[in-house]
C-alpha atoms as a PDB file:
ATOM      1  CA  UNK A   1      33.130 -21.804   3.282  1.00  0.00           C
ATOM      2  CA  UNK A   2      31.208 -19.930   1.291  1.00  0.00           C
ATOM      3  CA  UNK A   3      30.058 -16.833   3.152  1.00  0.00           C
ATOM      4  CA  UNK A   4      33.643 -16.556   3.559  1.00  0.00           C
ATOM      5  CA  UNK A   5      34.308 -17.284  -0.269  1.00  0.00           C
ATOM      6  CA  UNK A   6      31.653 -14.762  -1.150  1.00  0.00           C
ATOM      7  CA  UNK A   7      32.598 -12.286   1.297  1.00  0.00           C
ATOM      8  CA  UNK A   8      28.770 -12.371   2.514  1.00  0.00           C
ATOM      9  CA  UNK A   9      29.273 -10.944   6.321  1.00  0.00           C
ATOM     10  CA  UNK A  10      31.588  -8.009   4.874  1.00  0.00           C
ATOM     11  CA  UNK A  11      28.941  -7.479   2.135  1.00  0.00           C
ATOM     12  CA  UNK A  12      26.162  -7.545   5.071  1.00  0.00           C
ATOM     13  CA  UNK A  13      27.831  -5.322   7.507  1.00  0.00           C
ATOM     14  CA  UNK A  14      28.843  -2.858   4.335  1.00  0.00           C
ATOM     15  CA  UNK A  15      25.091  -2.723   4.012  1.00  0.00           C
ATOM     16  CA  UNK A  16      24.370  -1.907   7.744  1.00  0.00           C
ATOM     17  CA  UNK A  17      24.159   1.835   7.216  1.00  0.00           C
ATOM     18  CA  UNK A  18      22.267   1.495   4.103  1.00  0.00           C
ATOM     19  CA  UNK A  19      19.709  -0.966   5.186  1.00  0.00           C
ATOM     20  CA  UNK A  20      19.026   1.480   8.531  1.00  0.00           C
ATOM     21  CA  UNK A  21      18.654   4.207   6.484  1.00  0.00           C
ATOM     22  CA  UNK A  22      16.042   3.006   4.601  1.00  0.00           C
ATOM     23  CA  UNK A  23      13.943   1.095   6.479  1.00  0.00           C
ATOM     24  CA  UNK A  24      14.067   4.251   8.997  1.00  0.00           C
ATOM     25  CA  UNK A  25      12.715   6.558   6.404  1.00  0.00           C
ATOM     26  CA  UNK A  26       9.483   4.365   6.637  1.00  0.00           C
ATOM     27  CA  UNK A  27       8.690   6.371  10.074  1.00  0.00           C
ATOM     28  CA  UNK A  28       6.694   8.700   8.626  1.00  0.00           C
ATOM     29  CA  UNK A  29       4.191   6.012   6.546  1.00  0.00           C
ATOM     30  CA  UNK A  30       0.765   5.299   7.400  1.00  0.00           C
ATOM     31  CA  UNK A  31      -0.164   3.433  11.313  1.00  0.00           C
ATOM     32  CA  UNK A  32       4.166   3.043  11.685  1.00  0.00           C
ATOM     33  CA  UNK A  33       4.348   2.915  15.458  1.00  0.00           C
ATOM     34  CA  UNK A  34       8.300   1.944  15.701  1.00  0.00           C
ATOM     35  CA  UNK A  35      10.884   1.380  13.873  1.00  0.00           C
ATOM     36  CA  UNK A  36      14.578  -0.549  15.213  1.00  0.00           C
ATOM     37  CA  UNK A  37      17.148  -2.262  12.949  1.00  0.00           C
ATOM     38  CA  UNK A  38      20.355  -4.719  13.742  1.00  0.00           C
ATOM     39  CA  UNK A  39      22.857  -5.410  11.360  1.00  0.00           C
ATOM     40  CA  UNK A  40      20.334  -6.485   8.325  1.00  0.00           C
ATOM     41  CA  UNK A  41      17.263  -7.387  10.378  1.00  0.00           C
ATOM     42  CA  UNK A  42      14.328  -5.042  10.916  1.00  0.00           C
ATOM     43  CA  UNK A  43      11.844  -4.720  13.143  1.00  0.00           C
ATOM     44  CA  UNK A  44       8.460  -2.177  11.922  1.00  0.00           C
ATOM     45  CA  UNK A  45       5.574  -1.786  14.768  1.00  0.00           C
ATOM     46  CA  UNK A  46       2.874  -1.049  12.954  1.00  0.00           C
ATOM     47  CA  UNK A  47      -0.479   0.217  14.722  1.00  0.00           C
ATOM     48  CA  UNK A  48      -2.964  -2.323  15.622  1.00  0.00           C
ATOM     49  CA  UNK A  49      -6.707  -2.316  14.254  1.00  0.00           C
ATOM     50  CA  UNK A  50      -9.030  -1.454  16.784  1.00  0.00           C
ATOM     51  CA  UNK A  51     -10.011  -4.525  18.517  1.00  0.00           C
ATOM     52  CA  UNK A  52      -8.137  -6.901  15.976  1.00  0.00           C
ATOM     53  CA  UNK A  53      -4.764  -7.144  16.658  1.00  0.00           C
ATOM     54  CA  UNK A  54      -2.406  -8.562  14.502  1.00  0.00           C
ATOM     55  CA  UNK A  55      -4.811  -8.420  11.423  1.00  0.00           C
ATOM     56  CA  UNK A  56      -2.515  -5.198  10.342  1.00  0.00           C
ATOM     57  CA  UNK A  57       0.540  -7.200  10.232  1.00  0.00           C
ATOM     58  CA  UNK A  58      -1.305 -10.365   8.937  1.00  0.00           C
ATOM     59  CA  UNK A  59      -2.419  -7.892   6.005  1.00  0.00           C
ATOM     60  CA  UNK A  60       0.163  -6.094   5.193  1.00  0.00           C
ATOM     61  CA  UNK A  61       2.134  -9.147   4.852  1.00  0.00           C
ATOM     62  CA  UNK A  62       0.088 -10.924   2.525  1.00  0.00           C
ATOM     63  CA  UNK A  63      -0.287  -8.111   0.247  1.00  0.00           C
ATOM     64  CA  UNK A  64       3.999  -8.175  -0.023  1.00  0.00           C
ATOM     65  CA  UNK A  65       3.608 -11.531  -1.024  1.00  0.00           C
ATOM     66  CA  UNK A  66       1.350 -11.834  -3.376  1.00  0.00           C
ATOM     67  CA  UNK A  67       1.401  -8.967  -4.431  1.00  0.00           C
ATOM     68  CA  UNK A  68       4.850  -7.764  -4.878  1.00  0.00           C
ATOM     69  CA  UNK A  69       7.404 -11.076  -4.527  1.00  0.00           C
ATOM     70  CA  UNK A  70       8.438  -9.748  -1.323  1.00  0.00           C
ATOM     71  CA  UNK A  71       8.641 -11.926   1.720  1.00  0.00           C
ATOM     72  CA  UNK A  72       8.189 -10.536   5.682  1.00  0.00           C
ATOM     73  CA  UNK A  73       8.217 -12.329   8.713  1.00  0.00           C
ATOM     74  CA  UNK A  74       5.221 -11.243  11.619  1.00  0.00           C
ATOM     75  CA  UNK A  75       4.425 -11.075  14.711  1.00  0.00           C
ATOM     76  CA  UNK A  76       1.617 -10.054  15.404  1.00  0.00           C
ATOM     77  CA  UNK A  77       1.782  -6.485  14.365  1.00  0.00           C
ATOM     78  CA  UNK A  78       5.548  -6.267  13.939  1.00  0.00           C
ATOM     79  CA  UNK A  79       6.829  -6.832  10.445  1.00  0.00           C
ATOM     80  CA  UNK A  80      10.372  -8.846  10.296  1.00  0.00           C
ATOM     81  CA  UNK A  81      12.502  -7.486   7.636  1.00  0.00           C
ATOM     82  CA  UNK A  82      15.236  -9.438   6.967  1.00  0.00           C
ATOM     83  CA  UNK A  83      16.638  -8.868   3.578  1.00  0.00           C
ATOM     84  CA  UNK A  84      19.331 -12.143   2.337  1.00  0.00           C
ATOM     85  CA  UNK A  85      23.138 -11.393   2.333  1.00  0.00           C
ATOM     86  CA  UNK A  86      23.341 -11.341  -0.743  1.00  0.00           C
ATOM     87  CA  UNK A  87      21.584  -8.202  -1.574  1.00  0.00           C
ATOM     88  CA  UNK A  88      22.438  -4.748  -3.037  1.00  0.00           C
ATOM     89  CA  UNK A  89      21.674  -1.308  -2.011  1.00  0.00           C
ATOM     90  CA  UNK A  90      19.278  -1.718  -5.414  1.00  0.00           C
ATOM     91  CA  UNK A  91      17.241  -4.910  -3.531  1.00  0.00           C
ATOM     92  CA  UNK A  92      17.004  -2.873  -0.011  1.00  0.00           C
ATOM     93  CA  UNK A  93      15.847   0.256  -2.091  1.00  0.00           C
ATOM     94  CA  UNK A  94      12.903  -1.886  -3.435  1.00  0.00           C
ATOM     95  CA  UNK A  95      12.335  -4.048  -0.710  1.00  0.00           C
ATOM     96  CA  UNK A  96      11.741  -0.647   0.997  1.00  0.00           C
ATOM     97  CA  UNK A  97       9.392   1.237  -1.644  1.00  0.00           C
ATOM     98  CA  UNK A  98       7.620  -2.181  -1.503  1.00  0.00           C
ATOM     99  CA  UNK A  99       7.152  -1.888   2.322  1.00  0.00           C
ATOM    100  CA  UNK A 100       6.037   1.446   1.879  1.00  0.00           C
ATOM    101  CA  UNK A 101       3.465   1.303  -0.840  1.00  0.00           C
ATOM    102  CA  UNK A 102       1.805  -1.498   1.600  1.00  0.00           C
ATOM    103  CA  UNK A 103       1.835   0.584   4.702  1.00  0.00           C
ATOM    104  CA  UNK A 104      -0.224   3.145   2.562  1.00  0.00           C
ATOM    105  CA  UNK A 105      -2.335   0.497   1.503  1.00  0.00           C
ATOM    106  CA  UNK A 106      -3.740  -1.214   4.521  1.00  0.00           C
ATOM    107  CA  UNK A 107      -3.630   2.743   6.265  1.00  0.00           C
END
């Protein structure tokens, strides 16, 4: 009842556009292999480490966490955005400077 009191999958699939945008204009950061969205979930290849993979992803991960608030999913060396419905265009603007001040970091 309430993501249909709250209006949460209008809200989500309002965001769509906005949420592809963004995390698509992360392309062009630091050891970004791939980038693919769906709806509000995010999928960012990043570049493996030369004979350590996943220890990008691992990395990059816990630096969003600690230090920034900002929690990501992994695999491996895929990051897992998936932002709650209950987010602005505000929240997926930071949660993407976030992302992208990490991939520069662990570059």
């Amino acid at each position: 009842d309430i993501y249909k009191d709250e209006g949460l999958f209008e809200r989500a699939k309002a965001l769509e556009p906005v949420f592809a945008d963004a995390m698509m204009s992360l392309k062009g950061e630091p050891n970004v292999a791939d980038i693919r969205t769906v709806g509000l979930l995010c999928g960012i290849d990043l570049e493996p480490m030369s004979g350590k993979p996943g220890l990008r992803g691992y990395e990059a991960t816990e630096r969003m966490y600690h230090d920034l608030n900002i929690y990501v999913r992994i695999a491996m060396d895929t990051l897992i955005v998936a932002p709650p419905l209950i987010s602005t265009e505000a929240d997926i603007a930071e949660i993407r400077d976030s992302i992208a001040k990490v991939l520069k970091a662990v570059a």
